[in-house]
C-alpha atoms as a PDB file:
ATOM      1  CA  UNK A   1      17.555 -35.442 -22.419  1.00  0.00           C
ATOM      2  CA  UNK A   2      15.682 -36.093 -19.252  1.00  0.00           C
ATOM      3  CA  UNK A   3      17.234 -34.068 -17.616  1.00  0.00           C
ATOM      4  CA  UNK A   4      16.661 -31.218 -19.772  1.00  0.00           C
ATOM      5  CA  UNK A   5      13.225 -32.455 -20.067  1.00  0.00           C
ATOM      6  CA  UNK A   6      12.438 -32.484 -15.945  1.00  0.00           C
ATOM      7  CA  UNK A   7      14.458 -29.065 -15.888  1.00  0.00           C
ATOM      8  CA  UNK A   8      11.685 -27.385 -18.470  1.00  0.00           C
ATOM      9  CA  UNK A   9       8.491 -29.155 -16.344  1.00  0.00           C
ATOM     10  CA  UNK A  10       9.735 -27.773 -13.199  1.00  0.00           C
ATOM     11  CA  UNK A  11      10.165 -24.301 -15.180  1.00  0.00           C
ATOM     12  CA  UNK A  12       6.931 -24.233 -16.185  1.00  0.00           C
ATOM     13  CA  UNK A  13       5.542 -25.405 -13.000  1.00  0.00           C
ATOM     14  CA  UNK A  14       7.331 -22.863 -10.958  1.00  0.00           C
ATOM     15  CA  UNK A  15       5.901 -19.961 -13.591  1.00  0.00           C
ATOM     16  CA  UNK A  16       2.787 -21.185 -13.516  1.00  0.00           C
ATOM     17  CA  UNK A  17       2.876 -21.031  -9.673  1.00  0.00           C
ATOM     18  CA  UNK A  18       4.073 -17.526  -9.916  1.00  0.00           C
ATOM     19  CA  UNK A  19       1.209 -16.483 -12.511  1.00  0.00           C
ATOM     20  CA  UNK A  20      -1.402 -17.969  -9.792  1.00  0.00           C
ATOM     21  CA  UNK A  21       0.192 -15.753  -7.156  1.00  0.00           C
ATOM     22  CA  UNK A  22      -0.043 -13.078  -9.128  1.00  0.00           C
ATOM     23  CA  UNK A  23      -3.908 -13.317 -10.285  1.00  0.00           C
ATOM     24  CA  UNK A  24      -4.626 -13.882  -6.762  1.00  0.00           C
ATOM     25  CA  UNK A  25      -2.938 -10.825  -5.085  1.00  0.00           C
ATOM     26  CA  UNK A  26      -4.327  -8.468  -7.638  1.00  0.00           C
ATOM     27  CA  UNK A  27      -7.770  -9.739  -7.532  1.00  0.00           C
ATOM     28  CA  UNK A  28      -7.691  -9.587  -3.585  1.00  0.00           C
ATOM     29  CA  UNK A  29      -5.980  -6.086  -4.192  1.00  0.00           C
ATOM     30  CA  UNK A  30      -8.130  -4.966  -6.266  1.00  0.00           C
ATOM     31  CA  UNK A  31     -11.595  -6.013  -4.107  1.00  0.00           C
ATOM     32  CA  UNK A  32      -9.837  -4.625  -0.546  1.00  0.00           C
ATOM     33  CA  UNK A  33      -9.257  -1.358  -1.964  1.00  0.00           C
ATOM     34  CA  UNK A  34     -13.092  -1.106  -2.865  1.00  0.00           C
ATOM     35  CA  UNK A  35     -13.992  -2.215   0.250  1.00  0.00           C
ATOM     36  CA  UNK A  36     -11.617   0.259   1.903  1.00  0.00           C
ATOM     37  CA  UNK A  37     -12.968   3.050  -0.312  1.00  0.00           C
ATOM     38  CA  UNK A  38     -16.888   1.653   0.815  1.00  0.00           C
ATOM     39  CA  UNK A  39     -15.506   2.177   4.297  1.00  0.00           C
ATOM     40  CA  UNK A  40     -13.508   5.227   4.015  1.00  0.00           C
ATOM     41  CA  UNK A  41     -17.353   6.772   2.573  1.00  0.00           C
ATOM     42  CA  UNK A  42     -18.899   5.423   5.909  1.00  0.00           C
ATOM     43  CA  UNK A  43     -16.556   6.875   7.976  1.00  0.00           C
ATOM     44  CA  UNK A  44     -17.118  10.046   6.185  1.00  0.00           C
ATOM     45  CA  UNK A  45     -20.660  10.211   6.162  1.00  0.00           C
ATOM     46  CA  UNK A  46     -20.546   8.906  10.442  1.00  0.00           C
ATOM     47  CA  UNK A  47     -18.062  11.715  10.579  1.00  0.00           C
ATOM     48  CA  UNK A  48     -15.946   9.789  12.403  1.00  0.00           C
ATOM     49  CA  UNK A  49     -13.659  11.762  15.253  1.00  0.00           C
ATOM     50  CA  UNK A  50      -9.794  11.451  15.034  1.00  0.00           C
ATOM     51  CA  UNK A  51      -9.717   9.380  17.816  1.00  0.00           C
ATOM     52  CA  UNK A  52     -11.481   6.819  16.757  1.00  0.00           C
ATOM     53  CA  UNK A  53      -9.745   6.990  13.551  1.00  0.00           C
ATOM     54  CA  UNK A  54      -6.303   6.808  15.770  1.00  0.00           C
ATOM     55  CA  UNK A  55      -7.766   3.188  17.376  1.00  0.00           C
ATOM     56  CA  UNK A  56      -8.416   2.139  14.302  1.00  0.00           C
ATOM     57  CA  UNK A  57      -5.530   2.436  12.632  1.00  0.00           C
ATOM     58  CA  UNK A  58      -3.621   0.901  15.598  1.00  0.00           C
ATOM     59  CA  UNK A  59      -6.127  -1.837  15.845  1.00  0.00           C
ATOM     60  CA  UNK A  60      -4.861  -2.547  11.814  1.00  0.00           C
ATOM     61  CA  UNK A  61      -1.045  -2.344  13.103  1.00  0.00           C
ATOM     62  CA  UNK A  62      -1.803  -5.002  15.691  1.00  0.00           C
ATOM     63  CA  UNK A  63      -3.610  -7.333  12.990  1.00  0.00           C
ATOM     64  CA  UNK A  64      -1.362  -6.712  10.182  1.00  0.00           C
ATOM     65  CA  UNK A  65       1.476  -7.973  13.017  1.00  0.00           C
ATOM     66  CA  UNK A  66       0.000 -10.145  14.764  1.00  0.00           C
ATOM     67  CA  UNK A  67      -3.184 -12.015  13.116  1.00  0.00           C
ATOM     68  CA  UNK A  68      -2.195 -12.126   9.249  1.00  0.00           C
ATOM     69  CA  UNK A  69       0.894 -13.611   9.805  1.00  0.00           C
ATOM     70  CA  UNK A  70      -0.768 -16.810  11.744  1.00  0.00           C
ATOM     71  CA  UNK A  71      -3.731 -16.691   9.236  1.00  0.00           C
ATOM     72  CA  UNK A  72      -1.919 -16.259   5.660  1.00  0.00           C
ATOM     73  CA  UNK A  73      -2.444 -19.693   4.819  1.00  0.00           C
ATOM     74  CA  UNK A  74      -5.923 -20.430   5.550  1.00  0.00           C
ATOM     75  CA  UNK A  75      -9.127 -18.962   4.755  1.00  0.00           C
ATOM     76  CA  UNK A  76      -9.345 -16.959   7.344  1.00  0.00           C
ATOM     77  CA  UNK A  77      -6.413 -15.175   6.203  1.00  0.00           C
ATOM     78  CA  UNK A  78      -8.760 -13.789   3.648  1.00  0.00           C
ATOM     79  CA  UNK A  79     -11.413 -12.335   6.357  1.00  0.00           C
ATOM     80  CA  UNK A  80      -8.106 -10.600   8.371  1.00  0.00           C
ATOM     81  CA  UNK A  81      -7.512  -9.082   4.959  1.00  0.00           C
ATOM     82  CA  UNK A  82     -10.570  -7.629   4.850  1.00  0.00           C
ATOM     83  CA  UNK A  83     -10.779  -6.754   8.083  1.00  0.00           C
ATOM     84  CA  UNK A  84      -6.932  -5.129   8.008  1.00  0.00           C
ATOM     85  CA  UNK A  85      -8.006  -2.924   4.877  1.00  0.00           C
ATOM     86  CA  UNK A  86     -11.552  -1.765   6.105  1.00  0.00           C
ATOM     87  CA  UNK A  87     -10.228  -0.419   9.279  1.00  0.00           C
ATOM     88  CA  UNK A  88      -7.686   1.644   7.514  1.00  0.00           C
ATOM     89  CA  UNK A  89      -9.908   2.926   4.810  1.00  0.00           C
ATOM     90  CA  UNK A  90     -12.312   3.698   7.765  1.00  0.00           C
ATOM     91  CA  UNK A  91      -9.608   5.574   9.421  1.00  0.00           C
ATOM     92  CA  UNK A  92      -9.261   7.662   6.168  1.00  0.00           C
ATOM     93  CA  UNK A  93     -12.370   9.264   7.041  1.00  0.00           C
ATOM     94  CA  UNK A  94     -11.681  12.733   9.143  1.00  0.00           C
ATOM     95  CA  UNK A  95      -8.875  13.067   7.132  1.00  0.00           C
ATOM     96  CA  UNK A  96     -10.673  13.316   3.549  1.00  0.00           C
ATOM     97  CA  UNK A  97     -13.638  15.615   5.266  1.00  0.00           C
ATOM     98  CA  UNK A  98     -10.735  17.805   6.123  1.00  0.00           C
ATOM     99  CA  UNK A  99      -9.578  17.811   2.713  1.00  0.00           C
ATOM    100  CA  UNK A 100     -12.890  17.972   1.303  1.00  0.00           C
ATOM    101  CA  UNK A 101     -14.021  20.927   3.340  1.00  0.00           C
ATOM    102  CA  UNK A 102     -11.770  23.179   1.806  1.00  0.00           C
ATOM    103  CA  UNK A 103     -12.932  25.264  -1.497  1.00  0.00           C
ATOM    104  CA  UNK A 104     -10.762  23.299  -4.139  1.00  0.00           C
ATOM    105  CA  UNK A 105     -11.208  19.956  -1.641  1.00  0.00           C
ATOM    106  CA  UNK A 106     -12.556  17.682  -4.549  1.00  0.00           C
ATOM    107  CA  UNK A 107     -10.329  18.523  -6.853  1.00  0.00           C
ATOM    108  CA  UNK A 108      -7.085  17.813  -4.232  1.00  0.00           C
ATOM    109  CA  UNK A 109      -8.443  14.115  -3.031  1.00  0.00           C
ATOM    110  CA  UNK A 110      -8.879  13.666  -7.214  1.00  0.00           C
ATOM    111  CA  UNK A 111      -5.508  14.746  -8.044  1.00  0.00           C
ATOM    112  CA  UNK A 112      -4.252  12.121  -5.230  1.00  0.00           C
ATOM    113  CA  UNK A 113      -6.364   9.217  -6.638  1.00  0.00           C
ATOM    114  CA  UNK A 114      -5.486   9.955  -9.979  1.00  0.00           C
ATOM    115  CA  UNK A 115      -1.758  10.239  -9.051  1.00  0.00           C
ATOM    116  CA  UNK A 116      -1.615   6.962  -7.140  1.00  0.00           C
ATOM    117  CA  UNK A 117      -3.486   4.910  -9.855  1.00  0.00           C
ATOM    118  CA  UNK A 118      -1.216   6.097 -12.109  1.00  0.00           C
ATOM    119  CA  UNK A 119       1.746   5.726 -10.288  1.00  0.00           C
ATOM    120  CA  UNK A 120       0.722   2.022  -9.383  1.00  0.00           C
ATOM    121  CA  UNK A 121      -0.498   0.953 -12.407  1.00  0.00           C
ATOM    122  CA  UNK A 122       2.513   2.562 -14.422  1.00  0.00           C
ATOM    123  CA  UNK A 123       4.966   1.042 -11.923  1.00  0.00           C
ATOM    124  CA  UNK A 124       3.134  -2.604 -11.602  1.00  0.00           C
ATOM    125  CA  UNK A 125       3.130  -2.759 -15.428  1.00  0.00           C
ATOM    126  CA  UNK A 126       6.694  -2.212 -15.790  1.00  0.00           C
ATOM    127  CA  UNK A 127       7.643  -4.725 -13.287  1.00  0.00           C
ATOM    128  CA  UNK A 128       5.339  -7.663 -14.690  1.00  0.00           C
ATOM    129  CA  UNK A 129       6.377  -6.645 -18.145  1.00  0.00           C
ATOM    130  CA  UNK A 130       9.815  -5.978 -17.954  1.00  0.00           C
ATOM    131  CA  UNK A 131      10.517  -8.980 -15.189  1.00  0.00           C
ATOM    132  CA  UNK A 132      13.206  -7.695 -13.699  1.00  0.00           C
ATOM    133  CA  UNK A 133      14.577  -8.218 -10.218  1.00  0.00           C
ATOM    134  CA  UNK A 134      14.559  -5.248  -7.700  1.00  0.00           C
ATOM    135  CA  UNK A 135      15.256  -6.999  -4.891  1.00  0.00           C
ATOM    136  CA  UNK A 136      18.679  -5.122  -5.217  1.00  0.00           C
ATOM    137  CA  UNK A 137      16.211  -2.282  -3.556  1.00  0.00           C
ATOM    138  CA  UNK A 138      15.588  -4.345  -0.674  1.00  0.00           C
ATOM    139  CA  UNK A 139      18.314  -2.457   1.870  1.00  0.00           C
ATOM    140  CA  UNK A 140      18.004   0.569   0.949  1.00  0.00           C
ATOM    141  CA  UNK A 141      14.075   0.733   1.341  1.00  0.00           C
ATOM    142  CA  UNK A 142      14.421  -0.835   4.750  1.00  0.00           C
ATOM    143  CA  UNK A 143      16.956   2.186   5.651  1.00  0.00           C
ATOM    144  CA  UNK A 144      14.921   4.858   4.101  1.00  0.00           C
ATOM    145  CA  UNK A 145      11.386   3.880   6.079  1.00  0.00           C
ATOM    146  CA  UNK A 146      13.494   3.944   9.900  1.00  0.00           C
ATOM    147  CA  UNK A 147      14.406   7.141   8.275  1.00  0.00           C
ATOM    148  CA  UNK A 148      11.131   8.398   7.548  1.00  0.00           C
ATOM    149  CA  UNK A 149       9.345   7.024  10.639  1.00  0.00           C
ATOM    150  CA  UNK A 150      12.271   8.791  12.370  1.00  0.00           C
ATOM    151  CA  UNK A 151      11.318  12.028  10.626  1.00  0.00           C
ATOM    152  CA  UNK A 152       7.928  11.759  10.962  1.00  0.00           C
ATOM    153  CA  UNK A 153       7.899  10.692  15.003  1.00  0.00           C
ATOM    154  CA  UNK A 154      10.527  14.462  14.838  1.00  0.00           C
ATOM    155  CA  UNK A 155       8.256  16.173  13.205  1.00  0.00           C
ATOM    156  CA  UNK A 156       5.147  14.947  15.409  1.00  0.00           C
ATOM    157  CA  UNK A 157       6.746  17.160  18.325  1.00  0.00           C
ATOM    158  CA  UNK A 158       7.977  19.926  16.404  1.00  0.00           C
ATOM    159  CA  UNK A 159       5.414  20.230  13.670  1.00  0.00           C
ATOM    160  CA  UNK A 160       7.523  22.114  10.943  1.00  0.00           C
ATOM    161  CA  UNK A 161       5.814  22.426   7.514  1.00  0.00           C
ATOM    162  CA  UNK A 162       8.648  22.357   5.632  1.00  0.00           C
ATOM    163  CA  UNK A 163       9.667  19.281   7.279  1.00  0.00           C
ATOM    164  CA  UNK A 164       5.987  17.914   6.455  1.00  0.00           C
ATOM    165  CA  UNK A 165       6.458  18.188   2.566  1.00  0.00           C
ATOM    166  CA  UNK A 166       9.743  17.034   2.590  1.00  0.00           C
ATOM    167  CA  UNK A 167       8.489  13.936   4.807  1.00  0.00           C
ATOM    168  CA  UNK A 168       5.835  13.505   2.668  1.00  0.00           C
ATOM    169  CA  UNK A 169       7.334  13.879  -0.844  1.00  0.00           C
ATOM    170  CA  UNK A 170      10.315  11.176   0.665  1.00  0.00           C
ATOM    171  CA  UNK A 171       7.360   8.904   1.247  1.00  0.00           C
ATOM    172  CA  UNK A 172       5.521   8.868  -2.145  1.00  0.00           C
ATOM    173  CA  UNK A 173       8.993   8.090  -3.471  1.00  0.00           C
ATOM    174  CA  UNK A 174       9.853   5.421  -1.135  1.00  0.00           C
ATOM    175  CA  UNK A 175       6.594   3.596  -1.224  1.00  0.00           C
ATOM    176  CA  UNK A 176       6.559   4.172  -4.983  1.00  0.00           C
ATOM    177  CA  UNK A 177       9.881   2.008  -5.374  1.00  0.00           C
ATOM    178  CA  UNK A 178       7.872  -0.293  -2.834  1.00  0.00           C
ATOM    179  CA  UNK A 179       5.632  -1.187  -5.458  1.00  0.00           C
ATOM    180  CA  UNK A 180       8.572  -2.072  -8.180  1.00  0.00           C
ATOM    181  CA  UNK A 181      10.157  -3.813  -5.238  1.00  0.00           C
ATOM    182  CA  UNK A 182       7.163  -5.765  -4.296  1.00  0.00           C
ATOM    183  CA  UNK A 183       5.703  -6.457  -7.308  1.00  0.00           C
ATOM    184  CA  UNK A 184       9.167  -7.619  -8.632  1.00  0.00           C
ATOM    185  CA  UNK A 185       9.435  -9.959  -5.718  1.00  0.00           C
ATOM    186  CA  UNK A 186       6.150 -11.306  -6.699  1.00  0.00           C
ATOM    187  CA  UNK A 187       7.069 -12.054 -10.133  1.00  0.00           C
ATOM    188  CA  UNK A 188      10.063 -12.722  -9.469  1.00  0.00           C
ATOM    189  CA  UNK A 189       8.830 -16.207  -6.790  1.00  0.00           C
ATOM    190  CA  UNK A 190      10.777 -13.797  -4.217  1.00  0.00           C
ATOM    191  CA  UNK A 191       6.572 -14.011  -2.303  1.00  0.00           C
ATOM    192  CA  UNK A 192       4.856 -17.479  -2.978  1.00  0.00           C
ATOM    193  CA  UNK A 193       1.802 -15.922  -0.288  1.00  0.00           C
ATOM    194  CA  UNK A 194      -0.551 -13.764  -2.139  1.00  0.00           C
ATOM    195  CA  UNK A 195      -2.506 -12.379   0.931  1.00  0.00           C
ATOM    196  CA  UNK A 196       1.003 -11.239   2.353  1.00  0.00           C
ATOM    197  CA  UNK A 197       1.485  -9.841  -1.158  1.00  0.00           C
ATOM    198  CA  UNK A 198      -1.880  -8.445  -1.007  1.00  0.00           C
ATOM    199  CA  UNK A 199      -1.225  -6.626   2.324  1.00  0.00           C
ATOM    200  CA  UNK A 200       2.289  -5.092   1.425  1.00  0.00           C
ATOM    201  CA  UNK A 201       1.215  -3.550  -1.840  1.00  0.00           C
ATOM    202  CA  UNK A 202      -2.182  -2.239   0.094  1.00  0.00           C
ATOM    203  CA  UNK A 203       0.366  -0.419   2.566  1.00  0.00           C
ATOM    204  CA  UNK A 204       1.783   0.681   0.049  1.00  0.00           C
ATOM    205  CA  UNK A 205      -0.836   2.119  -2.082  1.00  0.00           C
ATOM    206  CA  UNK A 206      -2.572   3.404   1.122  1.00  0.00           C
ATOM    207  CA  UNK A 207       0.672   5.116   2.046  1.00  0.00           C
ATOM    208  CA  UNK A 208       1.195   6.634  -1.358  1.00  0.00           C
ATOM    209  CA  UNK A 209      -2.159   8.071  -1.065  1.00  0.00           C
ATOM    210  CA  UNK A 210      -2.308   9.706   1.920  1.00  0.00           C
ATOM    211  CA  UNK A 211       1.147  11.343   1.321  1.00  0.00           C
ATOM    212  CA  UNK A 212       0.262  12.225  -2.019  1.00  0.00           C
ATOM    213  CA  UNK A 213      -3.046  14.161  -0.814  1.00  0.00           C
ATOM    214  CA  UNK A 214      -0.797  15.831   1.705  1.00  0.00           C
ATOM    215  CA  UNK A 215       1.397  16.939  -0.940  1.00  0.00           C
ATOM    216  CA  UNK A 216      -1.352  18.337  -2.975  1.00  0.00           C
ATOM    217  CA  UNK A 217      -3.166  19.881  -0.249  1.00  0.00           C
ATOM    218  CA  UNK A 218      -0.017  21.703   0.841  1.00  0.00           C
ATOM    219  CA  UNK A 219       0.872  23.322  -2.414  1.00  0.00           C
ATOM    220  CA  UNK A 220      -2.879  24.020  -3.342  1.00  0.00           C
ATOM    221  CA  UNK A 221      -2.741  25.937  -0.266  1.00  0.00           C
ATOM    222  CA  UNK A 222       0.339  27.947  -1.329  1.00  0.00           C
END
């Protein structure tokens, strides 16, 4: 009996640990991707060159590898965050006044936002609700991004359209099962660090975006 008794505490414990985890990566979510959004406007209304958008998205490669990983348990870990998502919502900005400068520009960013929410939200319900485990997914989505970055370091040199869409369409899928397979791990106690779970669902969000608008803009343009 007390056995059974310590088995059910530590149960409960360990799912209300996961439930904290939870709260706290999608509240952290949810505030860096207005903050990105606030600085992706800036960037827009600066009109921010390429280049500068190009250092800033490396500078957010060398944090999100370098900084956040030493800081994910402290405070500061928080301010990285912020710092990690801002630079890459900054470095969004040439790329939606691109967009946006075309005759139907609004309405191709809006279909992206509007398919990524839905896609996320759609995708993070089902994994909290349904509780399964993806982690199944793990090996194949490590295999299918050295794919894509493969591709898309190819098609950097050779610049083939065709190759773009099907780079991009491979991406929106990948990082879409990304989401299940994060969001499962969360759930799941697989990540017990909500500002690394914050960061990997950001990526992929941010990801799903920007491959997403590509998509649209390239068959709007057809």
């Amino acid at each position: 009996m007390a056995n059974y008794q310590t088995t059910a505490t530590q149960r409960s414990e360990s799912a209300l640990a996961t439930n904290k985890v939870l709260r706290n990566t999608y509240a952290l979510l949810s505030m860096t991707l207005v903050f990105s959004a606030v600085c992706a406007l800036f960037a827009m209304s600066a009109n921010l060159s390429p280049t500068a958008s190009l250092i800033m998205m490396i500078a957010a490669i060398g944090i999100m590898f370098f900084v956040i990983p030493r800081t994910a348990n402290s405070g500061m870990g928080i301010v990285w965050t912020f710092v990690f998502t801002g630079l890459l919502g900054a470095s969004l900005g040439p790329t939606l006044n691109y967009y946006l400068a075309m005759s139907n520009g609004g309405a191709i960013v809006a279909q992206a936002l509007g398919g990524t929410a839905i896609v996320t939200f759609g995708l993070s319900a089902y994994a909290v609700t349904t509780k399964k485990d993806f982690s199944f997914l793990g090996g194949f989505l490590m295999v299918g991004l050295i794919v894509a970055l493969v591709a898309i370091l190819a098609n950097f040199f050779f610049t083939i359209p065709a190759l773009s869409l099907a780079i991009s369409a491979g991406v929106v899928l990948l990082m879409s099962l990304f989401i299940l397979y994060d969001t499962s791990r969360i759930v799941n106690g697989g990540e017990t660090n909500y500002i690394h779970a914050t960061v990997s669902l950001y990526l992929n969000i941010y990801n799903l975006f920007v491959h997403l608008l590509a998509l649209v803009g390239a068959l709007s343009n057809d």
